[in-house]
Protein backbone atom coordinates (compact mmCIF):
# COMPACT_ATOMS: atom_id res chain seq x y z
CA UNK A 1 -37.15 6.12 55.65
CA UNK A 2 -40.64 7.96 54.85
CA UNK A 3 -41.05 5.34 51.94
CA UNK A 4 -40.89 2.50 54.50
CA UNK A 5 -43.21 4.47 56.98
CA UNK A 6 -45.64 4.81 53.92
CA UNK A 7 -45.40 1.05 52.97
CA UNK A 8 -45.95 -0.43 56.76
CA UNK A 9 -48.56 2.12 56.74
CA UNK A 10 -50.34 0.56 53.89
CA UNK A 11 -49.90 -2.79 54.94
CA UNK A 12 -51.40 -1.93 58.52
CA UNK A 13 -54.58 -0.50 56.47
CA UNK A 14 -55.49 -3.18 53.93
CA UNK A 15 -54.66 -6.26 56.76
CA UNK A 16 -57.06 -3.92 59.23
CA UNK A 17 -59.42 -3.82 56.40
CA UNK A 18 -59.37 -7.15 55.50
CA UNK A 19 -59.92 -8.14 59.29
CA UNK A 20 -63.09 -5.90 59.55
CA UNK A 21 -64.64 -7.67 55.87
CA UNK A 22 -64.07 -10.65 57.31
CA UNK A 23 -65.91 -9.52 61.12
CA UNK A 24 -68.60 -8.37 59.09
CA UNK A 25 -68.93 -11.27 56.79
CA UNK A 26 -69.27 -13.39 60.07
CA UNK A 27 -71.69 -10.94 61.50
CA UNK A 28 -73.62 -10.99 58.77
CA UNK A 29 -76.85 -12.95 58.88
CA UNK A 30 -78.41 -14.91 55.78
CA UNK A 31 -76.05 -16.63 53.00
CA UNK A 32 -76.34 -18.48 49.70
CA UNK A 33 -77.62 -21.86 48.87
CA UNK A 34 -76.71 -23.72 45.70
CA UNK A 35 -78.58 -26.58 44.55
CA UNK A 36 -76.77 -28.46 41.78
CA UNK A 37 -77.23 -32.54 40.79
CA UNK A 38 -80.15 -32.86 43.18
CA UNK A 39 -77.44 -31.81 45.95
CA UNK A 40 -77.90 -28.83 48.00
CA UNK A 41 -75.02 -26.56 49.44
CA UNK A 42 -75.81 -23.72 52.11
CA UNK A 43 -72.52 -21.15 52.43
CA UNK A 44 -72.26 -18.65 54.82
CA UNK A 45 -71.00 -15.05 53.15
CA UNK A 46 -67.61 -15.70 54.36
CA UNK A 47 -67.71 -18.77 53.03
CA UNK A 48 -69.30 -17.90 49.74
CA UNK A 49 -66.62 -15.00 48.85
CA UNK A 50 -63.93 -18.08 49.57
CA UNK A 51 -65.65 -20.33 47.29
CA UNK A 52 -65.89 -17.64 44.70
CA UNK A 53 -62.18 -16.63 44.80
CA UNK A 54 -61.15 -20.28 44.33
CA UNK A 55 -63.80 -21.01 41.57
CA UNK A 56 -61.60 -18.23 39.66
CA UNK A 57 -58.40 -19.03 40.55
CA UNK A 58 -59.63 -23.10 39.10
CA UNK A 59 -60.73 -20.97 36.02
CA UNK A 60 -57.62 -18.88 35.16
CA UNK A 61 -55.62 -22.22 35.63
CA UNK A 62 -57.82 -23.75 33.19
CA UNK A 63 -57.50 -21.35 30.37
CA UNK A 64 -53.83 -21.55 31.23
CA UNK A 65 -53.54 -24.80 30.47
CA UNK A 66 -55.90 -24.63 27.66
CA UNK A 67 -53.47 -22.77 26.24
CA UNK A 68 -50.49 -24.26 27.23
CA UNK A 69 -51.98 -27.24 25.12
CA UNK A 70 -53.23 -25.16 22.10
CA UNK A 71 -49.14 -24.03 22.26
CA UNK A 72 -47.52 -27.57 22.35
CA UNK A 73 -49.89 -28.33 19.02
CA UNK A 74 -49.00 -25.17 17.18
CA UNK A 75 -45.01 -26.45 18.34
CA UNK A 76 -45.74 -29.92 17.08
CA UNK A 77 -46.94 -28.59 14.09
CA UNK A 78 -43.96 -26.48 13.27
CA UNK A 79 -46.09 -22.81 14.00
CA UNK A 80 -44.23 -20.22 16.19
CA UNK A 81 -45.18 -20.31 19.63
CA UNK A 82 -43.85 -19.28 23.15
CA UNK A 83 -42.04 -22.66 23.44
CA UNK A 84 -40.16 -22.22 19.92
CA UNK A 85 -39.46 -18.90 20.90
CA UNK A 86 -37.77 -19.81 24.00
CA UNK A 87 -35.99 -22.88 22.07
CA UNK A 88 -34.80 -19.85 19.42
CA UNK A 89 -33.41 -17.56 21.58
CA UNK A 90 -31.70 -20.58 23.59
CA UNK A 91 -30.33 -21.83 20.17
CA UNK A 92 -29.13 -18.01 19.26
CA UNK A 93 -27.65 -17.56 22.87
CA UNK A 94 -25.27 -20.33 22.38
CA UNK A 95 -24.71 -19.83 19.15
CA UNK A 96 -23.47 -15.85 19.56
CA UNK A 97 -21.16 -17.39 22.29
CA UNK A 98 -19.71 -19.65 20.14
CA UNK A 99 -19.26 -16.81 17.36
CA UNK A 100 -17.69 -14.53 20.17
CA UNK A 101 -15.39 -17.86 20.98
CA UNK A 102 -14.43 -17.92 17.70
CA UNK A 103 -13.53 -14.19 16.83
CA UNK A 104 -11.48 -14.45 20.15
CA UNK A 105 -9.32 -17.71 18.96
CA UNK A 106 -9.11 -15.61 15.94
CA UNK A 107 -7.12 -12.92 17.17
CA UNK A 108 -5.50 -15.57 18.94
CA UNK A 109 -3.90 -16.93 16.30
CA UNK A 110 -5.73 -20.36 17.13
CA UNK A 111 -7.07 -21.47 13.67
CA UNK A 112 -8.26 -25.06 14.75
CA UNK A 113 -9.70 -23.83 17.33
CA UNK A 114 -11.85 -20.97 15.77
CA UNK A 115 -12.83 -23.16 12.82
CA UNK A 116 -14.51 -25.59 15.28
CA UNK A 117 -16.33 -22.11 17.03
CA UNK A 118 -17.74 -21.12 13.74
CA UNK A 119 -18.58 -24.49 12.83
CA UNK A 120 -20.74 -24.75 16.26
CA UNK A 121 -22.13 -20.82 15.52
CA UNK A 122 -23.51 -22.50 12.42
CA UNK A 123 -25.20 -25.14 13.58
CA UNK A 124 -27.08 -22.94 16.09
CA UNK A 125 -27.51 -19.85 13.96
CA UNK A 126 -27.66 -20.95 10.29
CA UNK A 127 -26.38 -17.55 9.33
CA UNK A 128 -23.43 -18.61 6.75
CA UNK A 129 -22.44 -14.61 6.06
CA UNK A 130 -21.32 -14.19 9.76
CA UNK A 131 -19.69 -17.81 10.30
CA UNK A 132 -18.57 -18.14 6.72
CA UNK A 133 -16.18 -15.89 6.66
CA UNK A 134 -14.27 -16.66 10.29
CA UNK A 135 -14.43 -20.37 9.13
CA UNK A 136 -12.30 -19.26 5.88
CA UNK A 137 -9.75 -16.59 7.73
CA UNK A 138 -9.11 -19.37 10.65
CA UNK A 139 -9.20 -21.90 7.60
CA UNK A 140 -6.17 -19.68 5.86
CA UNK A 141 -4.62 -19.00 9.43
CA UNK A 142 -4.34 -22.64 9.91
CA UNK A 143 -2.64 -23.52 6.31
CA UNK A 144 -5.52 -25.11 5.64
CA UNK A 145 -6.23 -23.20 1.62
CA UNK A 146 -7.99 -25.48 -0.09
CA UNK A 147 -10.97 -25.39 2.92
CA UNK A 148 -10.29 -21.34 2.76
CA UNK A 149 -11.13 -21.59 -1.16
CA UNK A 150 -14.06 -23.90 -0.90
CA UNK A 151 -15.64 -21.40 1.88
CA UNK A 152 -15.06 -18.38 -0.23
CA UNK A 153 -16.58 -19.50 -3.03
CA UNK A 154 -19.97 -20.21 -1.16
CA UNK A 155 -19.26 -16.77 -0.28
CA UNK A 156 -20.10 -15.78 -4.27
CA UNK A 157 -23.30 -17.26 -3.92
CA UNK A 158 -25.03 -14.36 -1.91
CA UNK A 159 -24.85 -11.12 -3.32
CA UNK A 160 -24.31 -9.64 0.21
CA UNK A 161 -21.42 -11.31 0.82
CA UNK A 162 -19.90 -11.81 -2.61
CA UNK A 163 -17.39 -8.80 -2.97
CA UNK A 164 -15.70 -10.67 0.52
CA UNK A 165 -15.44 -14.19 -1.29
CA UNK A 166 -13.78 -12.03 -4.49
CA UNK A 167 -11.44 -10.80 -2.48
CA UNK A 168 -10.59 -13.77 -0.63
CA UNK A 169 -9.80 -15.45 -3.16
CA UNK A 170 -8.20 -12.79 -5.47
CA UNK A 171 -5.63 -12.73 -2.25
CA UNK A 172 -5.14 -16.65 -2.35
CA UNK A 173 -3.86 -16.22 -6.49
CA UNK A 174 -2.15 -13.26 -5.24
CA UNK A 175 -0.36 -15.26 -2.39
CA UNK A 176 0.22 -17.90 -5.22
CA UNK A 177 1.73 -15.70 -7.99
CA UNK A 178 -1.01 -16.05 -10.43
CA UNK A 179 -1.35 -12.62 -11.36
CA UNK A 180 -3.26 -12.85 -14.15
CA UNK A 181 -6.42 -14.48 -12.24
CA UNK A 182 -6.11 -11.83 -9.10
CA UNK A 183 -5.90 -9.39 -12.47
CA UNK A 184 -9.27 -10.50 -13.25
CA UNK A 185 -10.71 -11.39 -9.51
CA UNK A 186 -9.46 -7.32 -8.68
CA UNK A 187 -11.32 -5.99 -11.70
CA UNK A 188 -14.32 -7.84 -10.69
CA UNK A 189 -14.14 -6.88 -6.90
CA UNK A 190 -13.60 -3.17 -8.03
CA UNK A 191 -16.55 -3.29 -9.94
CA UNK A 192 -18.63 -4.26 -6.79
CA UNK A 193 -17.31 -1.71 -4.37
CA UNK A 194 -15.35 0.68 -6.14
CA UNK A 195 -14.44 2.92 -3.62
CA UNK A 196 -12.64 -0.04 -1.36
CA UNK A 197 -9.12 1.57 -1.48
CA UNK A 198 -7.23 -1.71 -0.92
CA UNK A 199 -8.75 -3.29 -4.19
CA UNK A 200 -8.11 -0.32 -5.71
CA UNK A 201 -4.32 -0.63 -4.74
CA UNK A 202 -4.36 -3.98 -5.82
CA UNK A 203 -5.62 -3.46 -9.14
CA UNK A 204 -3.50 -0.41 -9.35
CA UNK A 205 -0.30 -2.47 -8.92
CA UNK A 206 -1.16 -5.55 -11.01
CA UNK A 207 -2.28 -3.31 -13.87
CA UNK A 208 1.32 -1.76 -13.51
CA UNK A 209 2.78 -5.28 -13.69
CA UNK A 210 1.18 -6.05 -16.73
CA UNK A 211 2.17 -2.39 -18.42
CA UNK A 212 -1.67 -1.90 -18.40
CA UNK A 213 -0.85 1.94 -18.73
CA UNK A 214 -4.04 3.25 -20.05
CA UNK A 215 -6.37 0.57 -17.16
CA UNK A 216 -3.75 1.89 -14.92
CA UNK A 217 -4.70 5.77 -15.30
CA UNK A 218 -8.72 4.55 -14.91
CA UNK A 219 -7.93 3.14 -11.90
CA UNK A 220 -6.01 6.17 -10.70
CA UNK A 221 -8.56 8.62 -11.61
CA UNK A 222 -10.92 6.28 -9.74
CA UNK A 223 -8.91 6.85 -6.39
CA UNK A 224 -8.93 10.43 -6.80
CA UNK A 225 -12.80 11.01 -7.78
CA UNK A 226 -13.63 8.78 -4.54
CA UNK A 227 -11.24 10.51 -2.44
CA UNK A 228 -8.19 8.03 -1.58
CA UNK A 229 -5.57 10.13 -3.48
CA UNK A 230 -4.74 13.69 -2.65
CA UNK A 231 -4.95 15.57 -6.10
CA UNK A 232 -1.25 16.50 -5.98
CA UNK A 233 -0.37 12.40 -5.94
CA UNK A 234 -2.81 11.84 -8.24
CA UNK A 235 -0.90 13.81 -11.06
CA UNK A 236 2.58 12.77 -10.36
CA UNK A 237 1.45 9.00 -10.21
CA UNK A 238 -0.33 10.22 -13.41
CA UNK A 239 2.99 11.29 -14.64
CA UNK A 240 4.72 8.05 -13.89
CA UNK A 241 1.88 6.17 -15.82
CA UNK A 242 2.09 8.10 -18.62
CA UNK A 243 5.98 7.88 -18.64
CA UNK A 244 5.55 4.26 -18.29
CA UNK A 245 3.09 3.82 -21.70
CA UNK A 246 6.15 6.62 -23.56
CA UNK A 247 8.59 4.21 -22.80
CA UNK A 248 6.68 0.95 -23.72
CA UNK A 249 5.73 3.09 -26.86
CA UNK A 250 8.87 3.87 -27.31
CA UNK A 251 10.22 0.31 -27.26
CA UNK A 252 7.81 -0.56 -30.02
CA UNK A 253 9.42 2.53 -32.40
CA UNK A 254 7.15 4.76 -32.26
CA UNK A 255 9.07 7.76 -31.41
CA UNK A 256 5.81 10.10 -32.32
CA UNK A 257 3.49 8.70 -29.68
CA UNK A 258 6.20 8.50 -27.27
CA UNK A 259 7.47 11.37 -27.64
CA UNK A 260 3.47 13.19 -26.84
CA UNK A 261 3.48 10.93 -24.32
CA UNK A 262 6.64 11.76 -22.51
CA UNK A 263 5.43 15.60 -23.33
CA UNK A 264 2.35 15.01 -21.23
CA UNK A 265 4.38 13.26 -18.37
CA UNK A 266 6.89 16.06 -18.02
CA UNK A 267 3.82 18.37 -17.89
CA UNK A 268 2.05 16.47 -14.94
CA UNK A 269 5.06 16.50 -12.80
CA UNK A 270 7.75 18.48 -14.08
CA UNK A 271 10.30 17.19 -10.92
CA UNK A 272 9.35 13.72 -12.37
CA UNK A 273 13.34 13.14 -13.60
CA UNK A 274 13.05 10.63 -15.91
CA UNK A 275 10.20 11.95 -17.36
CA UNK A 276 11.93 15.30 -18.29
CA UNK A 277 14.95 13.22 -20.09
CA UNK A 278 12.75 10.99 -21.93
CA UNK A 279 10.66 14.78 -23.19
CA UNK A 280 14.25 16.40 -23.50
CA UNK A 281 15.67 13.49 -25.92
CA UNK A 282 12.46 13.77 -27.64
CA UNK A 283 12.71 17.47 -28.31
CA UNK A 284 16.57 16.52 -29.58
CA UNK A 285 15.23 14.10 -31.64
CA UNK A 286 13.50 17.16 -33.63
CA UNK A 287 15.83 19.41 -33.34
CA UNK A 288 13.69 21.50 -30.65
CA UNK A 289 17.07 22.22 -28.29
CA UNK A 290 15.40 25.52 -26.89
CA UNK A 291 12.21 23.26 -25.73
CA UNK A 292 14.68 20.82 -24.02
CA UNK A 293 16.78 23.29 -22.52
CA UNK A 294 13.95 24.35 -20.89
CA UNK A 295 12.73 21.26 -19.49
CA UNK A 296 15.85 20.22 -18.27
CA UNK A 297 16.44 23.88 -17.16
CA UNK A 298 12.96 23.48 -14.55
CA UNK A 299 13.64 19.68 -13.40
CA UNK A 300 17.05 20.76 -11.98
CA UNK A 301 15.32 23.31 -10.44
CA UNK A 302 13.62 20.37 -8.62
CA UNK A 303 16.31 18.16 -7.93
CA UNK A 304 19.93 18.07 -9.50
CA UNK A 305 20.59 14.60 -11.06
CA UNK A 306 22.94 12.91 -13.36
CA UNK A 307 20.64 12.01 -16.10
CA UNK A 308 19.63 15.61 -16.48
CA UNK A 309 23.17 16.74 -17.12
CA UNK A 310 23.72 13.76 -19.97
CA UNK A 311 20.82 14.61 -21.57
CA UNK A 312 21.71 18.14 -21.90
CA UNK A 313 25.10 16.90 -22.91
CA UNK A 314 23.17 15.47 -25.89
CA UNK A 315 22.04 19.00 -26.67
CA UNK A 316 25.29 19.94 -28.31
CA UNK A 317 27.10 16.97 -28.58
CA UNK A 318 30.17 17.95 -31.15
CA UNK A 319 31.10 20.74 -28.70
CA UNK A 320 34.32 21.66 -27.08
CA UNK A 321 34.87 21.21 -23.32
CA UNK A 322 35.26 25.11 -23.63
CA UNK A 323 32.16 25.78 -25.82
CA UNK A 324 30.27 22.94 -23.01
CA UNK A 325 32.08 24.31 -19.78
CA UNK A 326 30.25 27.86 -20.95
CA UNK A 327 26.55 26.46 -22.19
CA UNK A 328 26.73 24.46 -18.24
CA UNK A 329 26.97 27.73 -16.73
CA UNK A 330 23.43 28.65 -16.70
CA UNK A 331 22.38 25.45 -15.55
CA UNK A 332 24.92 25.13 -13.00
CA UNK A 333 23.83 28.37 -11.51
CA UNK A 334 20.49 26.32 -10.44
CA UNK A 335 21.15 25.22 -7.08
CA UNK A 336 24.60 25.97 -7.23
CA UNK A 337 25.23 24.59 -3.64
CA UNK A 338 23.94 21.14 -4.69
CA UNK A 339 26.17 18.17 -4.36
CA UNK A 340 25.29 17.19 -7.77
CA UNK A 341 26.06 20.77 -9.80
CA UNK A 342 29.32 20.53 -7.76
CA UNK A 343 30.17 17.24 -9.10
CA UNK A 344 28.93 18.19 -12.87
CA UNK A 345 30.89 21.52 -12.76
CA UNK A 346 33.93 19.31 -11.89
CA UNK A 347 33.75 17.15 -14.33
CA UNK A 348 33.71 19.45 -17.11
CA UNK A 349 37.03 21.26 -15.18
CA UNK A 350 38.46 17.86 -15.87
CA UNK A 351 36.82 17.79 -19.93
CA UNK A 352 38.61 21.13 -20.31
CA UNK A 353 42.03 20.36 -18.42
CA UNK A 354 41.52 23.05 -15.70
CA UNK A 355 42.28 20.40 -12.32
CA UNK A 356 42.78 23.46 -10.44
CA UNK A 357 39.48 24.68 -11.38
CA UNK A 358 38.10 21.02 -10.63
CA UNK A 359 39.38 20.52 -7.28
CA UNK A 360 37.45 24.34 -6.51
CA UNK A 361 34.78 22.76 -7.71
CA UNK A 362 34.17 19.88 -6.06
CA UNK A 363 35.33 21.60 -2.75
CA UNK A 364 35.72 19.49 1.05
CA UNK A 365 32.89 16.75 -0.77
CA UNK A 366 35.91 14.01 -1.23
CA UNK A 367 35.97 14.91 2.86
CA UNK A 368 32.79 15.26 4.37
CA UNK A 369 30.32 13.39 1.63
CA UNK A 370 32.69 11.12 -0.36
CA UNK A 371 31.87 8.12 -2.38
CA UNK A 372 32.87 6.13 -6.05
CA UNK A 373 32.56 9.02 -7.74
CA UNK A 374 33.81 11.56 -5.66
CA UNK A 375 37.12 9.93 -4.87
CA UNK A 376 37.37 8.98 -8.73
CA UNK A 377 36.94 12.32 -10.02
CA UNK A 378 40.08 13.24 -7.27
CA UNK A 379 42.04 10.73 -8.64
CA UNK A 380 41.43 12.05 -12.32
CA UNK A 381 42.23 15.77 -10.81
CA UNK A 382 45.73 14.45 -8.83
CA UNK A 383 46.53 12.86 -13.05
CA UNK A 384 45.94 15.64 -14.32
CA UNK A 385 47.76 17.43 -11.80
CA UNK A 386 50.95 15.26 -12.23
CA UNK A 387 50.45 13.67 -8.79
CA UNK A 388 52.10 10.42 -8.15
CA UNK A 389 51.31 7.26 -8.92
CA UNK A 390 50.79 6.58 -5.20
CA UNK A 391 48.38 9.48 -4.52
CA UNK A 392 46.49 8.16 -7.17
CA UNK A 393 46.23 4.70 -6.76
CA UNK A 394 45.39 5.59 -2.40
CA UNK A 395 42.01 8.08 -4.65
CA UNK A 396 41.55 4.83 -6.73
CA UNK A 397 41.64 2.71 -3.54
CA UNK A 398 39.46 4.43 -1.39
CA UNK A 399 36.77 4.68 -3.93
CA UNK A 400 36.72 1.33 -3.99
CA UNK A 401 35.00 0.58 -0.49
CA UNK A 402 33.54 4.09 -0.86
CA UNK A 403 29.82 4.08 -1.13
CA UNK A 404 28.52 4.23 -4.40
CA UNK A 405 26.34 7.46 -3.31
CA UNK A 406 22.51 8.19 -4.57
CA UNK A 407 20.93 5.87 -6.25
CA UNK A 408 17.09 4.63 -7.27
CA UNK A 409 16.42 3.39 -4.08
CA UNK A 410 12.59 1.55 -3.18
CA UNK A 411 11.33 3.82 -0.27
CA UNK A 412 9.48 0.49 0.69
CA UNK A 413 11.47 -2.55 0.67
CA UNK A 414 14.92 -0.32 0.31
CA UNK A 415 16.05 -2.58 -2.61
CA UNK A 416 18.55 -0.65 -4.94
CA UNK A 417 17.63 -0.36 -8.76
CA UNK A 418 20.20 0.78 -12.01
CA UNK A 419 17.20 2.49 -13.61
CA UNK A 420 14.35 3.81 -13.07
CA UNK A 421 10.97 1.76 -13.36
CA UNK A 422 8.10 3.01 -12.34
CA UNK A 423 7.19 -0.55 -9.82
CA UNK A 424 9.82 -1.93 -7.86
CA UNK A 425 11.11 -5.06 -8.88
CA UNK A 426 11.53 -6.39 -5.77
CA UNK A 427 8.47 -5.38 -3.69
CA UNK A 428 6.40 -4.54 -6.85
CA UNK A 429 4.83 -1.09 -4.72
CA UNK A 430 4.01 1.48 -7.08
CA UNK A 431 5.62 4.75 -7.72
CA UNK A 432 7.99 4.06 -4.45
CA UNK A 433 11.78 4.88 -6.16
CA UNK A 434 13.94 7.93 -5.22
CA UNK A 435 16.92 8.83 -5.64
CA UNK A 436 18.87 8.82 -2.83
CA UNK A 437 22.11 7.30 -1.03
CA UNK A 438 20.65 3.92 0.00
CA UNK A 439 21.26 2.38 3.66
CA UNK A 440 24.16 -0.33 2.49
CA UNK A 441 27.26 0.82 0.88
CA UNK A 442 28.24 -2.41 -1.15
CA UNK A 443 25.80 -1.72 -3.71
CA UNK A 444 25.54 -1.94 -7.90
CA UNK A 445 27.02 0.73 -9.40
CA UNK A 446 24.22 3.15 -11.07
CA UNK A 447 23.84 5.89 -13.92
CA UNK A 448 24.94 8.10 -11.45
CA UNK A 449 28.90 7.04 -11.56
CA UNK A 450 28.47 6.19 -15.86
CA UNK A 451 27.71 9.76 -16.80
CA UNK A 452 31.65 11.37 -17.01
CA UNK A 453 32.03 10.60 -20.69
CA UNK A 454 28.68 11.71 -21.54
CA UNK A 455 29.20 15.02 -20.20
CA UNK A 456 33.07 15.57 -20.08
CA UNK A 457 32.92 14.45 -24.47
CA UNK A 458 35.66 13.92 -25.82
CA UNK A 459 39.00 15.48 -25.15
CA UNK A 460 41.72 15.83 -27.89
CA UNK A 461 43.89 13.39 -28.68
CA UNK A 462 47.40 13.17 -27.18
CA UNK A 463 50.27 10.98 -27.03
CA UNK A 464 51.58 10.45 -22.68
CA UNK A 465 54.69 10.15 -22.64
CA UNK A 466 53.99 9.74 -18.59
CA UNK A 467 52.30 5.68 -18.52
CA UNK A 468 52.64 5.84 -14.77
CA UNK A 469 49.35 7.25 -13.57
CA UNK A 470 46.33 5.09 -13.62
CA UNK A 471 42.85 6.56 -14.91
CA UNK A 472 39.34 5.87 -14.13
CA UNK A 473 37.52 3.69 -16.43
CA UNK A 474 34.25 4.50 -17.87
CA UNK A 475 31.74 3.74 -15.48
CA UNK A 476 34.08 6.63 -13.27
CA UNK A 477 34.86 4.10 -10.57
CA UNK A 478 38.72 1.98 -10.76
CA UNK A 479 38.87 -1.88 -10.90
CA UNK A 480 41.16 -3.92 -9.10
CA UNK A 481 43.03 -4.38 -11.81
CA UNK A 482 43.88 -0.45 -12.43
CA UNK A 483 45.19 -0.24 -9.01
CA UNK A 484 47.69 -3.67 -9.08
CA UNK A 485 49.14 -2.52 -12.82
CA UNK A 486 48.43 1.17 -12.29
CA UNK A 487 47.55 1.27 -16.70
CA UNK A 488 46.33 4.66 -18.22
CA UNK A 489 42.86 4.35 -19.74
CA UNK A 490 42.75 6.28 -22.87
CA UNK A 491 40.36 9.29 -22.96
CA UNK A 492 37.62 8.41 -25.54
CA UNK A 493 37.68 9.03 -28.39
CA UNK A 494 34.87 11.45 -30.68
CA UNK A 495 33.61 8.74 -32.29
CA UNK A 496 33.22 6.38 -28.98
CA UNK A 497 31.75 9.58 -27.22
CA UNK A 498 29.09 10.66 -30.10
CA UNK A 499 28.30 6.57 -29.51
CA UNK A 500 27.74 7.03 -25.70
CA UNK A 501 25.48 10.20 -26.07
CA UNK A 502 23.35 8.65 -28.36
């Protein structure tokens, strides 16, 4: 309100002051003459301070145009002026709205549709490192590849904007299967921007596929020097990549290399299980049973698994079931409430005749936890036991549609594997296998249902009078066959068992 006041105020003064110039300028006697061209021009003062406010008014228009004109010439001539100016921004206006159109029918999922956008954002921008790229990601959305391919390679061209066309196009041989080009494209990308953790993944994983061990463990270190590995996943992928060269090593015979090599695994992640029975069998190898007790010993310690109790089976492999049964006890007393100890300490019950002494063993698992293996080994104890036929063949039958329990199972893709690699070989993720039950039960049997006659040995010969009782085969799970003729497997024999745990 006093701001309005204020400005009527002013108003009132400077229109009262303009009326009392202008009484004055009448009231004042005299005035100016002007004689110009032989003509002669008398103004009174009123008139004279008109003439003079339009003589500058018809000068400032002057130099306006004046320059108005110098400005079309510099145009014409191709200088920057005010007009160009205004033509530029014009030109970048619609251009930025057709770049914003385009990002939006990118998230759309309209391909056609942002490839004409970015197209258009060229022609008004001329800026090929913004519009480049959406034309070759709505290129690829819309199936269009060989476009995608041509864009990213004028991506090379500029250094700023050559680590995107890399990886464009190291995706497109990736999407193809050509793994040795996106090899070579994700070495080249990783040199430009090594700390980009998705190339760094990528190169990770094809160097894995190509048992590129020792590229593998640069690459690795890489992640954790620039920060996208925690240090304690550095050294058990470590591990597995230094397991992986001992086995390839291995493969090749020789058993010296490997056997430093699976050393050094086992040392970077002693829980690493296959890495502790490849350093175990390589202690065997040269006689060093203390040294492999020991790393067996600490990786059950970890986690209980089959493969450690076979390989230190192999430890003493001419002993008695007895003599076994006894040298088991320390290990068994290693998480002794572990489903797997339970199952091991059954088995070699069963090696040394004792069912009774089995069935305490394995305990309520054939109830609350069975599978293949558990319901086998019941069936072996009811033989042994002199159970009939019946009871055994209903143990032989229910392991059948049992579930084949823990396996090496791909925490990615869930796809179920006999062995352990270090890359799945369905998913090919890195480093992604554990053992586990997997999520279907009709699955491939695995290493951990083979391992009775490596660890049960061989049991002494004797003639059955009783042929009525079927056995378990050697994989520790019946066959159809078993069941519908209810045969007895013979026990193997020393020879056949030295075989297996070799």
């Amino acid at each position: 309100m006093l701001w309005s006041i204020i400005k009527i105020a002013v108003f009132v003064a400077l229109v009262a002051g303009a009326s009392f110039a202008a009484i004055y300028l009448l009231e004042l006697e005299g005035g100016v003459r002007i004689v110009m061209a032989g003509q002669e021009f008398n103004l009174t003062p009123l008139t004279a301070v008109i003439a003079l406010i339009l003589l500058m008014l018809a000068i400032w228009l002057l130099l306006k145009l004046a320059s108005l004109l110098i400005a079309v010439l510099r145009f014409i001539n191709g200088d920057e002026t005010a007009i160009s100016r205004y033509f530029d921004r014009n030109r970048q206006e619609k251009g930025y709205r057709a770049l914003s159109e385009g990002l939006m029918a990118l998230a759309s999922g309209e391909g056609n549709v942002a490839m004409a956008k970015a197209n258009r954002a060229e022609r008004y921008l001329r800026k090929p490192a913004l519009t480049n790229l959406i034309t070759a990601q709505a290129a690829e959305m819309a199936g269009d590849r060989r476009k995608a391919e041509e864009v990213y390679k004028r991506l090379l061209a500029n250094e700023k904007t050559r680590f995107v066309g890399v990886r464009g196009i190291m995706r497109q041989k990736l999407s193809d299967g050509d793994t040795d080009t996106a090899l070579k494209l994700a070495q080249t990308a990783f040199a430009l921007k090594p700390r980009h953790e998705e190339v760094q993944d990528t190169l990770l994983k094809l160097q894995a596929q190509k048992h590129d061990w020792s590229g593998a463990r640069d690459t690795l270190r890489a992640k954790l020097k620039y920060g996208s590995l925690p240090r304690d996943v550095h050294k058990r992928r470590d591990a597995v990549l230094a397991l992986s060269e001992a086995q390839d090593i291995l493969d090749e015979g020789n058993d010296i290399t490997a056997k430093e090599q699976a050393i050094e695994a086992n040392r970077l992640s002693p829980d690493l299980i296959p890495a502790a029975v490849m350093a175990a069998r390589s202690y065997i190898r040269t006689d060093s049973k203390r040294y492999a007790s020991r790393v067996i010993r600490k990786a059950w310690e970890a986690q209980p698994h089959p493969d450690l109790a076979a390989a230190f089976a192999e430890i003493e492999p001419g002993e008695t079931p007895q003599d076994r049964l006894k040298r088991f006890a320390k290990l068994l007393k290693i998480n002794p409430d572990h489903r797997e100890t339970k199952l091991v300490e059954a088995e070699l019950h069963i090696a040394a005749e004792d069912f009774p002494a089995a069935r305490r063993a394995l305990g309520t698992l054939a109830e609350d936890d069975p599978d293949a293996r558990t319901l086998t080994l019941m069936a072996a104890i009811e033989r042994g036991e002199g159970s009939s036929d019946a009871v055994v063949k209903g143990w032989l039958t229910r392991a059948l549609a049992a579930p084949r329990g823990p396996q090496w199972v791909c925490d990615n893709c869930h796809h179920i594997h006999a062995q352990w690699v270090p890359a799945c070989e369905n998913c090919q993720s890195f480093d992604t296998l554990t053992w586990r039950s997997p999520p279907a039960a009709t699955v491939s049997s695995s290493t951990g249902v083979e391992m009775l006659p490596l660890i049960v040995g061989s049991l002494d010969d004797r003639s059955r009078e009783d042929t009525t009782h079927p056995a378990p085969d050697a994989t520790g799970t019946p066959s159809d066959t078993e069941i519908a003729d209810a045969e007895i497997v013979e026990d193997p024999t020393p020879e056949e068992d030295r075989k297996a745990a070799n």
